[in-house]
PDB file of N, CA and C in Angstrom:
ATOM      1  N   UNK A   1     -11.170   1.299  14.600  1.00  0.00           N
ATOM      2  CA  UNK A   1     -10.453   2.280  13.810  1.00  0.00           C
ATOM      3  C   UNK A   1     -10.886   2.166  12.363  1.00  0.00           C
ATOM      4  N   UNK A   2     -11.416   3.573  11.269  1.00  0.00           N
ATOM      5  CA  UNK A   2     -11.933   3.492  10.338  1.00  0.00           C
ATOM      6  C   UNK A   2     -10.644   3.386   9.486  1.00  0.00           C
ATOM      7  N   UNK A   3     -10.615   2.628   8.735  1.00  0.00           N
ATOM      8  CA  UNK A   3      -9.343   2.518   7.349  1.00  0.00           C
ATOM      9  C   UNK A   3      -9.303   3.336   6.110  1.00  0.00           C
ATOM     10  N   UNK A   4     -10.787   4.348   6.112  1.00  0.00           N
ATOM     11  CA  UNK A   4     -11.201   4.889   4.931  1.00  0.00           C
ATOM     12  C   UNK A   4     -10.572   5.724   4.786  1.00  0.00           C
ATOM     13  N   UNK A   5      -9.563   6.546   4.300  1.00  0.00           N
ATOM     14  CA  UNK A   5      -8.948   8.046   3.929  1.00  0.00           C
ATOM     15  C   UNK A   5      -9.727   9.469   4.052  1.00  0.00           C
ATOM     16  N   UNK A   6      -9.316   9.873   4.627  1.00  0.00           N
ATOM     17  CA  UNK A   6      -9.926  11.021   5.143  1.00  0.00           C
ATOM     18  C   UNK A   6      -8.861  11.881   4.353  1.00  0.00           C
ATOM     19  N   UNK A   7      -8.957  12.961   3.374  1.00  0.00           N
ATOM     20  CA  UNK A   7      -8.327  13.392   2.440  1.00  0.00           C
ATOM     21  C   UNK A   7      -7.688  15.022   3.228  1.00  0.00           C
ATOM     22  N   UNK A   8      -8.543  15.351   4.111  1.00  0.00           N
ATOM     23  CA  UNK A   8      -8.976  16.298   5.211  1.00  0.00           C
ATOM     24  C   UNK A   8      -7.424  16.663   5.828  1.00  0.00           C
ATOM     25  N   UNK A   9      -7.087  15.475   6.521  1.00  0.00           N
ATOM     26  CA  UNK A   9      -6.338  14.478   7.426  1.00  0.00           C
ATOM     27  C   UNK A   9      -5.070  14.065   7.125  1.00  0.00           C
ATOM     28  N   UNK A  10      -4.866  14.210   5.960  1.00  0.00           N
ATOM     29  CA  UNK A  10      -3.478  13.983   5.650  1.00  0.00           C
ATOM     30  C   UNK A  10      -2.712  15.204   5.075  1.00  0.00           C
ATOM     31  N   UNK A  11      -0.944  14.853   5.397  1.00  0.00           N
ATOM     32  CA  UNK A  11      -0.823  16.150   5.464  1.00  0.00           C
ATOM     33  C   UNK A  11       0.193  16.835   4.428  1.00  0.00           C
ATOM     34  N   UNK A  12       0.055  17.892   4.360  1.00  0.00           N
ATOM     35  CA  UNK A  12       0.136  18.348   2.739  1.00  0.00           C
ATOM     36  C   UNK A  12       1.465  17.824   2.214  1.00  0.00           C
ATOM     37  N   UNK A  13       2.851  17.445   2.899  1.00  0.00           N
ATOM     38  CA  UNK A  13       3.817  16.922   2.686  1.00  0.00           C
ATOM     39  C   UNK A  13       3.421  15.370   1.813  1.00  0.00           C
ATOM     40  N   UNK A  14       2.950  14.796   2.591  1.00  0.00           N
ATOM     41  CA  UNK A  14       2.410  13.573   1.882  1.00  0.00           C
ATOM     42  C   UNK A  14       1.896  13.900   0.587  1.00  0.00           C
ATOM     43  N   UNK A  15       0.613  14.875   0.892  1.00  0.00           N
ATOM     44  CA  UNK A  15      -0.171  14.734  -0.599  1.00  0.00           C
ATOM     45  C   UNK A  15       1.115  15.176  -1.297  1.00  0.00           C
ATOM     46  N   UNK A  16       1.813  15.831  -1.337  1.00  0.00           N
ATOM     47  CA  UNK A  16       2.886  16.077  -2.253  1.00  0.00           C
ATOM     48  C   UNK A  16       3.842  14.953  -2.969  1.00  0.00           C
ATOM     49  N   UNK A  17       4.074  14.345  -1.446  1.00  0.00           N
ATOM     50  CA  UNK A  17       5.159  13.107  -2.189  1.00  0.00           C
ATOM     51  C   UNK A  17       3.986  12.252  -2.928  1.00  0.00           C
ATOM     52  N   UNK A  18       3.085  11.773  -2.959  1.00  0.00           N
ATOM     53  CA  UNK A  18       1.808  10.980  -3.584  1.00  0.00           C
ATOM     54  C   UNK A  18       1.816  11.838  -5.034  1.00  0.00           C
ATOM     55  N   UNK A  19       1.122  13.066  -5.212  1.00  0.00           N
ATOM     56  CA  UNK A  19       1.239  13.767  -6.540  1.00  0.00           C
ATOM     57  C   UNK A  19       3.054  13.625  -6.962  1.00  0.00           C
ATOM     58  N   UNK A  20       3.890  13.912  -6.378  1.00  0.00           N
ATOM     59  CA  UNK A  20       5.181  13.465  -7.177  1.00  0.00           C
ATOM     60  C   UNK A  20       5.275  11.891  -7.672  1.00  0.00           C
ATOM     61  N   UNK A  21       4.875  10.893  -6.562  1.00  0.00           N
ATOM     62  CA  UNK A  21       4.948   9.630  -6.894  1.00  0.00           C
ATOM     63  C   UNK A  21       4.294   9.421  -8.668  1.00  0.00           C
ATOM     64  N   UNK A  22       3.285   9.800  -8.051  1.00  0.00           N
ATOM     65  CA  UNK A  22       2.639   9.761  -9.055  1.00  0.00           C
ATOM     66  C   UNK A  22       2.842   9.827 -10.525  1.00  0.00           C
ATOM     67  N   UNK A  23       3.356  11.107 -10.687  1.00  0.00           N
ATOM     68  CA  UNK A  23       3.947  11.703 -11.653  1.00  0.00           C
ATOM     69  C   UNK A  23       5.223  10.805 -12.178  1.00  0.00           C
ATOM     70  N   UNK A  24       5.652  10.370 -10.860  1.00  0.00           N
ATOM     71  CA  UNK A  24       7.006   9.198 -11.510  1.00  0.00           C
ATOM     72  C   UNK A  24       6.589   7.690 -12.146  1.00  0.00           C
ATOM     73  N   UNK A  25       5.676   7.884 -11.593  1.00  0.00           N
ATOM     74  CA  UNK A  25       4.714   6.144 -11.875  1.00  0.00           C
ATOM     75  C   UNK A  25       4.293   6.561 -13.752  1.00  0.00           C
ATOM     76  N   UNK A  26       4.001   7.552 -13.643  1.00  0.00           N
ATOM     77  CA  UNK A  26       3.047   7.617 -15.185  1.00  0.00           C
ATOM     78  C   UNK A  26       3.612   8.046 -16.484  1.00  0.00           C
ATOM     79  N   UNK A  27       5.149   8.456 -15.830  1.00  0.00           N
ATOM     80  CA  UNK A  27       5.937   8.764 -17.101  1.00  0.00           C
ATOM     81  C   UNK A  27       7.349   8.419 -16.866  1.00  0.00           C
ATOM     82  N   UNK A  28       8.045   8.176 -15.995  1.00  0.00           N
ATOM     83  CA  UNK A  28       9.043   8.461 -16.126  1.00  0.00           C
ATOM     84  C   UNK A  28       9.968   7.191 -15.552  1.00  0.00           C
ATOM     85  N   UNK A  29       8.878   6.491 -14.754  1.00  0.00           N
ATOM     86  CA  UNK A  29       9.952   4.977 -14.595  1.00  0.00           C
ATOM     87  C   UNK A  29       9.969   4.500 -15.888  1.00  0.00           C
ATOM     88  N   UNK A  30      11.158   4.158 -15.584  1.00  0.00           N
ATOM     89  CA  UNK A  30      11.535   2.720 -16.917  1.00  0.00           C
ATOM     90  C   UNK A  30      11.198   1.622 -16.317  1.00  0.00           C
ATOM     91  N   UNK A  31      11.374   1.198 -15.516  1.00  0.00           N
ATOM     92  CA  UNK A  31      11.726  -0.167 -14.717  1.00  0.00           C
ATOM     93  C   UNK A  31      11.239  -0.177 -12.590  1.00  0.00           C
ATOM     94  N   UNK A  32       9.832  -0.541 -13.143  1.00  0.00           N
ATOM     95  CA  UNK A  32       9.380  -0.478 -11.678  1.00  0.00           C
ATOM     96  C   UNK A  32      10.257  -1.251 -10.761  1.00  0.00           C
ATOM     97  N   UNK A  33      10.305  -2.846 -11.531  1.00  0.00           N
ATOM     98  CA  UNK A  33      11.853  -3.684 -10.680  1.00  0.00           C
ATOM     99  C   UNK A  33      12.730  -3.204 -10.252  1.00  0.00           C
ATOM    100  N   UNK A  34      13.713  -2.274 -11.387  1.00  0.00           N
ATOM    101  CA  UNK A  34      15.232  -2.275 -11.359  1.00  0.00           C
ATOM    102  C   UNK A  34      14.848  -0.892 -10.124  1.00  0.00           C
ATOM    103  N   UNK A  35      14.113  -0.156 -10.481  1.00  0.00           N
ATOM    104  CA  UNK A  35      13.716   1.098  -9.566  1.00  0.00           C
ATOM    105  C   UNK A  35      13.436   0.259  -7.850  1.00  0.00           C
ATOM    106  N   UNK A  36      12.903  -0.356  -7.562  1.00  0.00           N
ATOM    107  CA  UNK A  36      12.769  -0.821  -6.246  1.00  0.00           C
ATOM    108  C   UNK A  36      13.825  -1.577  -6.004  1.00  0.00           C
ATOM    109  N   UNK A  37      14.599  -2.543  -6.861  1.00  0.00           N
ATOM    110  CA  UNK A  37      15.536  -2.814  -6.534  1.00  0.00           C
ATOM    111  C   UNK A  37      17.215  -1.661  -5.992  1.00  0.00           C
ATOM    112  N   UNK A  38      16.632  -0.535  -6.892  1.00  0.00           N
ATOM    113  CA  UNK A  38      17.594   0.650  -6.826  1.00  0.00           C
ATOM    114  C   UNK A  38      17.363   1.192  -4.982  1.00  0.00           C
ATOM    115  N   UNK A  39      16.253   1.500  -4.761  1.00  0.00           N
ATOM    116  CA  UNK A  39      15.457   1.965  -3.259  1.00  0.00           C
ATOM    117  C   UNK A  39      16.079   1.170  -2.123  1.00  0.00           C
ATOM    118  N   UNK A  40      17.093  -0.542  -2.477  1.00  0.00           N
ATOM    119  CA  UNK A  40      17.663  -0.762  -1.105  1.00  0.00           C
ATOM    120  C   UNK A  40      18.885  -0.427  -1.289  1.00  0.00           C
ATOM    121  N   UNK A  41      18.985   0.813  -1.895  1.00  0.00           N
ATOM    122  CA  UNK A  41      20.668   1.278  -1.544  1.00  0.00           C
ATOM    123  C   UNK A  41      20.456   2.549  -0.810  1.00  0.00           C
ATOM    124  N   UNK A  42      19.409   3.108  -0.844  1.00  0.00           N
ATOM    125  CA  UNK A  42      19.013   4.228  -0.044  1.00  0.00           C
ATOM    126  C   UNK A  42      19.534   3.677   1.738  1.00  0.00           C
ATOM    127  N   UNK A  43      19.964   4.652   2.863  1.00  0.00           N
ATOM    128  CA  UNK A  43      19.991   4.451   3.760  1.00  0.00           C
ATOM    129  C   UNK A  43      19.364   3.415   4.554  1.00  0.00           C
ATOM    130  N   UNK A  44      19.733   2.723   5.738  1.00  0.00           N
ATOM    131  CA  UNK A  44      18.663   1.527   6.070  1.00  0.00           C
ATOM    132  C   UNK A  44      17.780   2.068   6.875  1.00  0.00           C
ATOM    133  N   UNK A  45      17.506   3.369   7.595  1.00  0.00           N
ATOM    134  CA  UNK A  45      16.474   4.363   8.073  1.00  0.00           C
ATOM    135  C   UNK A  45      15.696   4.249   7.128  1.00  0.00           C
ATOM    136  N   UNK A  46      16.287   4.573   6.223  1.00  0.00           N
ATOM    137  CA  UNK A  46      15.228   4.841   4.986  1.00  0.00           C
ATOM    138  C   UNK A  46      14.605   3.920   3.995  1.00  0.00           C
ATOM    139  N   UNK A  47      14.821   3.002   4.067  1.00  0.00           N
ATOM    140  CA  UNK A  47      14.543   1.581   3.609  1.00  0.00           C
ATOM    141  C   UNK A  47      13.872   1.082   4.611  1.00  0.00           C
ATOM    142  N   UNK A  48      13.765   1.394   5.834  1.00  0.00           N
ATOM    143  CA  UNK A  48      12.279   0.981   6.546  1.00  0.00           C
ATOM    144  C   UNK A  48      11.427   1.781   6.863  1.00  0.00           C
ATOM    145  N   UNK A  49      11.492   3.196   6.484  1.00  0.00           N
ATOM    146  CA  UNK A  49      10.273   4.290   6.256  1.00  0.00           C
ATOM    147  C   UNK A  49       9.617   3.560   5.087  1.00  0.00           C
ATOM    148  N   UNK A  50      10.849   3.792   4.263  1.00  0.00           N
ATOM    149  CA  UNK A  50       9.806   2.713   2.881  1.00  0.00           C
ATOM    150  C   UNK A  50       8.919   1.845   2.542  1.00  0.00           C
ATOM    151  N   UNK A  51       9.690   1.100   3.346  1.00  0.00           N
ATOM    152  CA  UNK A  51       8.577  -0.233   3.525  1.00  0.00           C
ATOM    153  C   UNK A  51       7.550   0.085   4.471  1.00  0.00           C
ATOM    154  N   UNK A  52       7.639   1.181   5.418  1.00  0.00           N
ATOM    155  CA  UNK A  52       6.180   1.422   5.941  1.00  0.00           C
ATOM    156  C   UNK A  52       5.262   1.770   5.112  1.00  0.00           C
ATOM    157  N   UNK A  53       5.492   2.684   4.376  1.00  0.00           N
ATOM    158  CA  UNK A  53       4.672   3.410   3.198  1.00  0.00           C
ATOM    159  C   UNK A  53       3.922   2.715   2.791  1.00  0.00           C
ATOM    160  N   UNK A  54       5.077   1.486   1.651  1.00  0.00           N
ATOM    161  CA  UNK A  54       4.807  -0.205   1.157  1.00  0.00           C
ATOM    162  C   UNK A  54       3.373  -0.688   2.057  1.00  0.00           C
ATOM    163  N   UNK A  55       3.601  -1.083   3.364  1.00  0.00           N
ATOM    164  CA  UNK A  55       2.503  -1.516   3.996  1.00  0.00           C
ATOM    165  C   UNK A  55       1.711  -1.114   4.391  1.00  0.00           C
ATOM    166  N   UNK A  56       1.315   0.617   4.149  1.00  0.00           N
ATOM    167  CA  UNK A  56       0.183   1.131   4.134  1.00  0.00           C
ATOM    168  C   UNK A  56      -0.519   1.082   2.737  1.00  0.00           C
ATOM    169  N   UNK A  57       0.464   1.370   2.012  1.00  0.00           N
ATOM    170  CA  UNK A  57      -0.269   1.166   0.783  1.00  0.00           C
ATOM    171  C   UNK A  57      -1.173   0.002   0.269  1.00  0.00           C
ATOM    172  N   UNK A  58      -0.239  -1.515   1.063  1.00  0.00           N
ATOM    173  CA  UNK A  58      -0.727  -2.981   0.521  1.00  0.00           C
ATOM    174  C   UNK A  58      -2.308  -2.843   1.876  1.00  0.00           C
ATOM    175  N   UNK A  59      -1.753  -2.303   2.992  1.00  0.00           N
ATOM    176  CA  UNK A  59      -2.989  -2.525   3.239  1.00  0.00           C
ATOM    177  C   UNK A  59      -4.150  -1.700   3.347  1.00  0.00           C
ATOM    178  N   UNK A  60      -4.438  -0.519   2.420  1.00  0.00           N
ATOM    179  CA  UNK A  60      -5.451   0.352   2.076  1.00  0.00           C
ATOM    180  C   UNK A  60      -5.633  -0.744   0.690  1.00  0.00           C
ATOM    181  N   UNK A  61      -5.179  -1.297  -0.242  1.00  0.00           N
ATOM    182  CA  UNK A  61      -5.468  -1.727  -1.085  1.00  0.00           C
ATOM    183  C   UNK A  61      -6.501  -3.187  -0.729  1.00  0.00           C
ATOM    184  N   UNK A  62      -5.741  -3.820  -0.036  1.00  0.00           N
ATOM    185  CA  UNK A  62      -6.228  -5.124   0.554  1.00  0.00           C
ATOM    186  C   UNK A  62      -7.843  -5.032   1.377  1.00  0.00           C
ATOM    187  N   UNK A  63      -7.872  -3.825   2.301  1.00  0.00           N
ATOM    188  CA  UNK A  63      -9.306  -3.306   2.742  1.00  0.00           C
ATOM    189  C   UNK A  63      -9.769  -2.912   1.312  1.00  0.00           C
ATOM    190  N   UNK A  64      -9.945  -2.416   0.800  1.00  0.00           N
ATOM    191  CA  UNK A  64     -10.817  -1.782  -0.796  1.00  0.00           C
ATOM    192  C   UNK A  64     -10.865  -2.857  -1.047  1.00  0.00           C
ATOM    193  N   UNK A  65     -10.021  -4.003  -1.404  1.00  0.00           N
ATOM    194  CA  UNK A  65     -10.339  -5.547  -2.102  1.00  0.00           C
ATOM    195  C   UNK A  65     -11.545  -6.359  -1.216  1.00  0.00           C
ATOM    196  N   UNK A  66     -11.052  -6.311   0.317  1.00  0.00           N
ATOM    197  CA  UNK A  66     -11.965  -6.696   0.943  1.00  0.00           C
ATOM    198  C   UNK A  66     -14.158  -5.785   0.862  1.00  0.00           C
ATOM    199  N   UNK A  67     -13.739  -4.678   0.463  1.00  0.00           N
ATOM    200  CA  UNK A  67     -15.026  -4.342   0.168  1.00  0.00           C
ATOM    201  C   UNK A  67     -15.609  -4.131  -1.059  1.00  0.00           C
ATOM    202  N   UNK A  68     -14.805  -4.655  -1.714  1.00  0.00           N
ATOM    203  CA  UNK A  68     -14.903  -4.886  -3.126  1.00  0.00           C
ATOM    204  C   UNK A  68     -15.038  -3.218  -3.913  1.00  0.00           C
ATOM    205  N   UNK A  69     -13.861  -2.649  -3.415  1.00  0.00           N
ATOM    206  CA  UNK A  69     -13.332  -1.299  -3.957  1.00  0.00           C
ATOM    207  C   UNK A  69     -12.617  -1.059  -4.996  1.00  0.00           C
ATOM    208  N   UNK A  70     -12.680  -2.276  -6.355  1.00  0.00           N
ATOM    209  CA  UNK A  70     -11.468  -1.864  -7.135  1.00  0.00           C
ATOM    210  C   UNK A  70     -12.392  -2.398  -8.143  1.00  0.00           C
ATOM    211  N   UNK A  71     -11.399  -2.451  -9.887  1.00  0.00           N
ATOM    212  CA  UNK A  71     -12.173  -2.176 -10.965  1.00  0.00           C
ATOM    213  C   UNK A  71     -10.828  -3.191 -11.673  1.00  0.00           C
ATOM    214  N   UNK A  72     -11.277  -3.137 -12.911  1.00  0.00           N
ATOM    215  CA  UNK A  72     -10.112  -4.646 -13.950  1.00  0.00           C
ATOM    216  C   UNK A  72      -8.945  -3.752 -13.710  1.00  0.00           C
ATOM    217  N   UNK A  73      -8.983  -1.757 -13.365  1.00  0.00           N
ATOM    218  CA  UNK A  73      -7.441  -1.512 -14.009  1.00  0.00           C
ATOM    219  C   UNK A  73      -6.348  -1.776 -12.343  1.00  0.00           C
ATOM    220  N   UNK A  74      -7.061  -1.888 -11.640  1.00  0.00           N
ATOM    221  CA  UNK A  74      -6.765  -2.757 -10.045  1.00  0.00           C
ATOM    222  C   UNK A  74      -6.464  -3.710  -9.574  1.00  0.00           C
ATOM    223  N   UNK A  75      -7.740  -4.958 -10.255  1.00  0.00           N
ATOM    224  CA  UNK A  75      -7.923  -5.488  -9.805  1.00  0.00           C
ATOM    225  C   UNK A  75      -6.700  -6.442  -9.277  1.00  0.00           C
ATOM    226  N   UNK A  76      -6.028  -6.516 -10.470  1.00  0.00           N
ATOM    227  CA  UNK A  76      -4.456  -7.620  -9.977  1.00  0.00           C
ATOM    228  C   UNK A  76      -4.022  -7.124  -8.799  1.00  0.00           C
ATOM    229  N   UNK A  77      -3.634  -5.820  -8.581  1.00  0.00           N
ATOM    230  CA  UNK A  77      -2.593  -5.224  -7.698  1.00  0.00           C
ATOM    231  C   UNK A  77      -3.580  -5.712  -6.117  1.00  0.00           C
ATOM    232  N   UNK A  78      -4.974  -5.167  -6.180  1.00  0.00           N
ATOM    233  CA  UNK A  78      -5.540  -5.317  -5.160  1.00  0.00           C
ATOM    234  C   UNK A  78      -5.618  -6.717  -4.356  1.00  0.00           C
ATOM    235  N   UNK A  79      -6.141  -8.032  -5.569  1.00  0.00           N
ATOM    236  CA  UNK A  79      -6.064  -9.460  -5.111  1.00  0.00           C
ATOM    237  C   UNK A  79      -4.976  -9.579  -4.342  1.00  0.00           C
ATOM    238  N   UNK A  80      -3.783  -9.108  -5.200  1.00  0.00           N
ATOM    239  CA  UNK A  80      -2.444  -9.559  -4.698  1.00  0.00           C
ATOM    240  C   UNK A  80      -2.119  -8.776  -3.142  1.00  0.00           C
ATOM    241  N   UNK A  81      -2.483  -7.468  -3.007  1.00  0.00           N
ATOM    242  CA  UNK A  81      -2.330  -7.164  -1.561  1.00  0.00           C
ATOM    243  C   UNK A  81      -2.915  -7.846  -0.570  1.00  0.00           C
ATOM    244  N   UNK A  82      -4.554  -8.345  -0.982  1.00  0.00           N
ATOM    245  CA  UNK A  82      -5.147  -8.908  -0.081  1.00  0.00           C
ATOM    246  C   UNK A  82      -4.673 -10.064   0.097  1.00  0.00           C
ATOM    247  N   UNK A  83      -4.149 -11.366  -0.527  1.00  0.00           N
ATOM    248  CA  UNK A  83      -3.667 -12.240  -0.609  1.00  0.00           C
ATOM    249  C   UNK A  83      -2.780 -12.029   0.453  1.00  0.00           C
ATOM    250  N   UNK A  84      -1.756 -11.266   0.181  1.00  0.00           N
ATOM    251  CA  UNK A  84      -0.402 -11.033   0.594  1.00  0.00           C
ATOM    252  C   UNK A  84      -0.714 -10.460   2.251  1.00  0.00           C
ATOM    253  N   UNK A  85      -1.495  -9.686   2.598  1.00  0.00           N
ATOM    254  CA  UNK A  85      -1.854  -8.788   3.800  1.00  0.00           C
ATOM    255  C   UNK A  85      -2.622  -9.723   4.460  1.00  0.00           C
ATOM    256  N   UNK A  86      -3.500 -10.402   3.620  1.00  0.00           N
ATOM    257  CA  UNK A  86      -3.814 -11.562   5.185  1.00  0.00           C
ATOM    258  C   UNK A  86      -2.852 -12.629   5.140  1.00  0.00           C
ATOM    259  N   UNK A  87      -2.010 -13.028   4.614  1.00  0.00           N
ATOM    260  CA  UNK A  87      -1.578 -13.698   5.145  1.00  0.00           C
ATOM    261  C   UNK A  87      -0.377 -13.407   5.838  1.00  0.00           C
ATOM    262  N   UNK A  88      -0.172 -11.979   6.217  1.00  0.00           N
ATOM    263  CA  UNK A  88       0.672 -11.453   7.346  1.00  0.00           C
ATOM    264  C   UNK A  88      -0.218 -11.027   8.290  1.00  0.00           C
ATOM    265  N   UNK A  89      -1.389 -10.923   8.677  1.00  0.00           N
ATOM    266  CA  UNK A  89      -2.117 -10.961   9.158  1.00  0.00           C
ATOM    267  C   UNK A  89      -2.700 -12.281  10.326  1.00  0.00           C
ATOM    268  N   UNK A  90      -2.679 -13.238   9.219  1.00  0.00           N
ATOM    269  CA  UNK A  90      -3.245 -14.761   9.684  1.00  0.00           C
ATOM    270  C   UNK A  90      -1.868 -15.253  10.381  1.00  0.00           C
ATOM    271  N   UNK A  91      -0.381 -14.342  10.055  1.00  0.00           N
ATOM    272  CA  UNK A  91       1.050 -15.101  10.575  1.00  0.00           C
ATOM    273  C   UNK A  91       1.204 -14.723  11.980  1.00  0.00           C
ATOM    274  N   UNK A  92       0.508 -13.715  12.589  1.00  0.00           N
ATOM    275  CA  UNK A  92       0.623 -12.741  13.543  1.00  0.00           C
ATOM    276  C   UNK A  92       1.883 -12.073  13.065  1.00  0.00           C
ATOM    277  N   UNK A  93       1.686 -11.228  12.007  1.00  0.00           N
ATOM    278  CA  UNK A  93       3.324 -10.169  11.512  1.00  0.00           C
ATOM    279  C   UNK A  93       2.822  -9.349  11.903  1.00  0.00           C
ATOM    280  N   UNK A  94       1.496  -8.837  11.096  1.00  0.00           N
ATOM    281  CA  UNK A  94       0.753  -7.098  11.321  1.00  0.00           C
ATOM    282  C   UNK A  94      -0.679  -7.751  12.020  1.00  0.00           C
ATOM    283  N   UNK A  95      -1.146  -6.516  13.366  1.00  0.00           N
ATOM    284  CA  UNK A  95      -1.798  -7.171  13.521  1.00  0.00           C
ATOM    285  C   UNK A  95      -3.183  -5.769  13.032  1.00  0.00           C
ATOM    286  N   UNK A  96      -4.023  -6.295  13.047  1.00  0.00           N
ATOM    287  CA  UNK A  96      -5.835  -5.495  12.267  1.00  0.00           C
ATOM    288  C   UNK A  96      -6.349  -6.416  12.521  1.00  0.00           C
ATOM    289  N   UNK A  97      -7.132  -6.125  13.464  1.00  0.00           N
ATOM    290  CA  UNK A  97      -8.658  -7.044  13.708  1.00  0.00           C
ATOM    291  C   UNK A  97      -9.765  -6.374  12.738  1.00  0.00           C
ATOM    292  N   UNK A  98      -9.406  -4.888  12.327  1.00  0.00           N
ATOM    293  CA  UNK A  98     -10.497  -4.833  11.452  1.00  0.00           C
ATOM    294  C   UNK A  98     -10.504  -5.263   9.869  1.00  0.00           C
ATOM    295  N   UNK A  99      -9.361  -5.699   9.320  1.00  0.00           N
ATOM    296  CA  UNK A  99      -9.271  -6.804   8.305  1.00  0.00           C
ATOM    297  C   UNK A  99      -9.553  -8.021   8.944  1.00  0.00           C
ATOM    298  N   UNK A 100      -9.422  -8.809   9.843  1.00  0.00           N
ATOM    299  CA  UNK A 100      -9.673 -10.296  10.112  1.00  0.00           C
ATOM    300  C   UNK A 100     -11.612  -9.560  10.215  1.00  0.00           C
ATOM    301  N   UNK A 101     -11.978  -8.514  10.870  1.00  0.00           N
ATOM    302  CA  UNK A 101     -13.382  -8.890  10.413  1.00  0.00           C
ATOM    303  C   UNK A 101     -14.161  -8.552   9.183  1.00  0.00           C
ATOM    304  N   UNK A 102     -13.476  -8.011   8.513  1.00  0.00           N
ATOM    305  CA  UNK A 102     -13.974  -7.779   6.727  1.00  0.00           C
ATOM    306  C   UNK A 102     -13.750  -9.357   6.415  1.00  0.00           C
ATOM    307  N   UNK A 103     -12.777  -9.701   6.235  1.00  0.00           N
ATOM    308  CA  UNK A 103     -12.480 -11.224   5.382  1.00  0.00           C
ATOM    309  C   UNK A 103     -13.904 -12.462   6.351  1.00  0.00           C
ATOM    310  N   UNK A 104     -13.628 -11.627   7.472  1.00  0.00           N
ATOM    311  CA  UNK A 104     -14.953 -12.711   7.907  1.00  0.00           C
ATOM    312  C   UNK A 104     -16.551 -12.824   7.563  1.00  0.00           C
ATOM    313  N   UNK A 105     -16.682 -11.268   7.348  1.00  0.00           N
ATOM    314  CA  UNK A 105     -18.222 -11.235   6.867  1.00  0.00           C
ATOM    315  C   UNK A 105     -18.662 -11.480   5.202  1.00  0.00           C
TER     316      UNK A 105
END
């Protein structure tokens, strides 16, 4: 299974919430903390859609780290997914054999 984004492929609801995210990321949080800390009062349905999101996101970041896809304004966020994603990976939490074979080559 390819991990690369196919821009094609995803569907316009998403690209939407992503361009809104977005838009909230670059102006308008105060407090990325107090804001995620705010997100576990949301429903508990919805607090584990969330965290799916969360773990697509850590692990599209963590593959790009693994192929050396990121730049200094990244680079922290990326180490830290990859860090963090194999070693839910290496725990048997999530399983991707095609991250255990990036980190291998």
């Amino acid at each position: 299974m390819n991990t690369d984004i196919d821009f094609m492929n995803i569907a316009e609801g998403d690209k939407a919430f992503v361009a809104e995210f977005e838009n909230f990321v670059n102006g308008k949080v105060s407090s990325t903390e107090k804001t995620g800390m705010a997100m576990t009062t949301m429903h508990r349905y919805l607090q584990q859609q969330a965290f799916k999101v969360f773990l697509g996101y850590m692990k599209a970041l963590a593959h790009n780290y693994q192929r050396g896809r990121y730049d200094e304004r990244n680079e922290w966020a990326s180490r830290l997914a990859n860090e963090t994603y194999g070693h839910l990976v290496e725990a048997d939490l999530i399983y991707d054999p095609q991250y255990s074979d990036l980190k291998n080559k």
